[in-house]
C-alpha atoms as a PDB file:
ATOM      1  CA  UNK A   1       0.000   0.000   0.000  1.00  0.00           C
ATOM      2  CA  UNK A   2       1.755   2.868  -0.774  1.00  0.00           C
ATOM      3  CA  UNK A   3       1.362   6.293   0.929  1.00  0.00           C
ATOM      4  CA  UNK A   4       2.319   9.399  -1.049  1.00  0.00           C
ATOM      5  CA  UNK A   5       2.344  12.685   1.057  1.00  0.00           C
ATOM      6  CA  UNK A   6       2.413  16.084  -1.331  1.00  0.00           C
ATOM      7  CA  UNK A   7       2.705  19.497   0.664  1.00  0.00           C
ATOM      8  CA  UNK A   8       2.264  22.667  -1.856  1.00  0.00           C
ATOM      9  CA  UNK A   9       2.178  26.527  -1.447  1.00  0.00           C
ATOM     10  CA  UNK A  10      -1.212  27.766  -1.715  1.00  0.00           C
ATOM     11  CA  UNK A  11      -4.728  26.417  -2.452  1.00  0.00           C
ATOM     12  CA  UNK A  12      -5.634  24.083  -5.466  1.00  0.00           C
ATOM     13  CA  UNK A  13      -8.926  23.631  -7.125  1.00  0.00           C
ATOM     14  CA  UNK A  14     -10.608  20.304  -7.059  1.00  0.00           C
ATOM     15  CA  UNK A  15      -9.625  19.710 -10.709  1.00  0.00           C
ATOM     16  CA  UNK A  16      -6.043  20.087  -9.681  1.00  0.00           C
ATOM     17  CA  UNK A  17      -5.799  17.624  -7.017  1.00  0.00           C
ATOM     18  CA  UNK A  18      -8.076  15.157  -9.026  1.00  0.00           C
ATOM     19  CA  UNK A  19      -5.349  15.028 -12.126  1.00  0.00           C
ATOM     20  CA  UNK A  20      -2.563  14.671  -9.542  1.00  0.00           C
ATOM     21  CA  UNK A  21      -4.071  12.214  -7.927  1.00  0.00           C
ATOM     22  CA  UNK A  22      -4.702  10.173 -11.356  1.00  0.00           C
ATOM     23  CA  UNK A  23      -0.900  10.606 -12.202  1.00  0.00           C
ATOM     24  CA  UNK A  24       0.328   9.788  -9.012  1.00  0.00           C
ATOM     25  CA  UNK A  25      -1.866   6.631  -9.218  1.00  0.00           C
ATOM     26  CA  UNK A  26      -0.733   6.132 -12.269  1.00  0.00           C
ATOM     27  CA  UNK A  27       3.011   6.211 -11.902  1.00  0.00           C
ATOM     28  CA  UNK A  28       2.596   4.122  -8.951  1.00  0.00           C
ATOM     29  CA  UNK A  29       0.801   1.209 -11.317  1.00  0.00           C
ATOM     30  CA  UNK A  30       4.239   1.912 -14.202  1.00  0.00           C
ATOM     31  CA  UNK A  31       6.788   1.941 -12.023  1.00  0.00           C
ATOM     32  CA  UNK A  32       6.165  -0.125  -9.162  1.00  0.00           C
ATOM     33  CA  UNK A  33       3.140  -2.696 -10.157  1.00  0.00           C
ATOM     34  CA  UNK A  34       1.041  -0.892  -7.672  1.00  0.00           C
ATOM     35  CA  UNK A  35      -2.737  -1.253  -8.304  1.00  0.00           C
ATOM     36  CA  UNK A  36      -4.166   2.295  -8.474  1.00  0.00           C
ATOM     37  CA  UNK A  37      -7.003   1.553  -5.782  1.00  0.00           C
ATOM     38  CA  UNK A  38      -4.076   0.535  -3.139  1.00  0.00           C
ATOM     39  CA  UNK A  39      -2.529   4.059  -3.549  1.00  0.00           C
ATOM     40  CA  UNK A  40      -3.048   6.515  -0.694  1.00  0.00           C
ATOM     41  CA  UNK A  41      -2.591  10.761  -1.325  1.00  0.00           C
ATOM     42  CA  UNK A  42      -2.625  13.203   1.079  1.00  0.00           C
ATOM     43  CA  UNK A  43      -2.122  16.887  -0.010  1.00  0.00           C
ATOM     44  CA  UNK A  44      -1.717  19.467   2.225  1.00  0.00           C
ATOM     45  CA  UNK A  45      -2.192  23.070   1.395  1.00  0.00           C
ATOM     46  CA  UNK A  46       0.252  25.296   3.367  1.00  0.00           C
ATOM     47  CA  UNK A  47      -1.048  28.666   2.837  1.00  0.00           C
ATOM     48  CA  UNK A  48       1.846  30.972   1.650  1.00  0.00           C
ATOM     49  CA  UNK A  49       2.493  32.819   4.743  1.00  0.00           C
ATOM     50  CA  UNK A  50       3.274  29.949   6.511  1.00  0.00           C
ATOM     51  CA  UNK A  51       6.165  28.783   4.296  1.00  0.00           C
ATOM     52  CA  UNK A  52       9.294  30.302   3.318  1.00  0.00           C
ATOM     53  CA  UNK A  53      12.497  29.714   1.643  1.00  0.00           C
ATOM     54  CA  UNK A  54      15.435  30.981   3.255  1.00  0.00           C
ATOM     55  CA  UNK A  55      14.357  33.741   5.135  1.00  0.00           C
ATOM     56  CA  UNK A  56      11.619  34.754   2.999  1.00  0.00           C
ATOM     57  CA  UNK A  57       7.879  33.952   3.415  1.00  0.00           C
ATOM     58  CA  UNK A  58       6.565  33.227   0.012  1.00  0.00           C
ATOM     59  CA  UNK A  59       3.505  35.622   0.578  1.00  0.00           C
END
């Protein structure tokens, strides 16, 4: 089973997060023989003021 955590900057629609979920699923079946119903996503949406790079907040 695998388990596939994805953190990104900002807020995604639903259409977003549906097509990476199908490639992720997808990759997962090409690469690794993984059946797509056995793979587990979790996004989490860090809004932008609460990540930086460096010393500077990306909002």
């Amino acid at each position: 089973m695998p388990y596939i955590s994805l953190r990104v900057a900002g807020k995604l629609t639903q259409e977003q997060k549906q097509k990476i979920a199908a490639s992720f699923a997808q990759t997962m079946l090409d690469v690794c023989n993984k059946p797509k119903e056995s793979t587990y996503l979790v996004i989490d949406e860090v809004e932008r003021e609460n990540w930086a790079k460096g010393d500077k907040f990306l909002a």
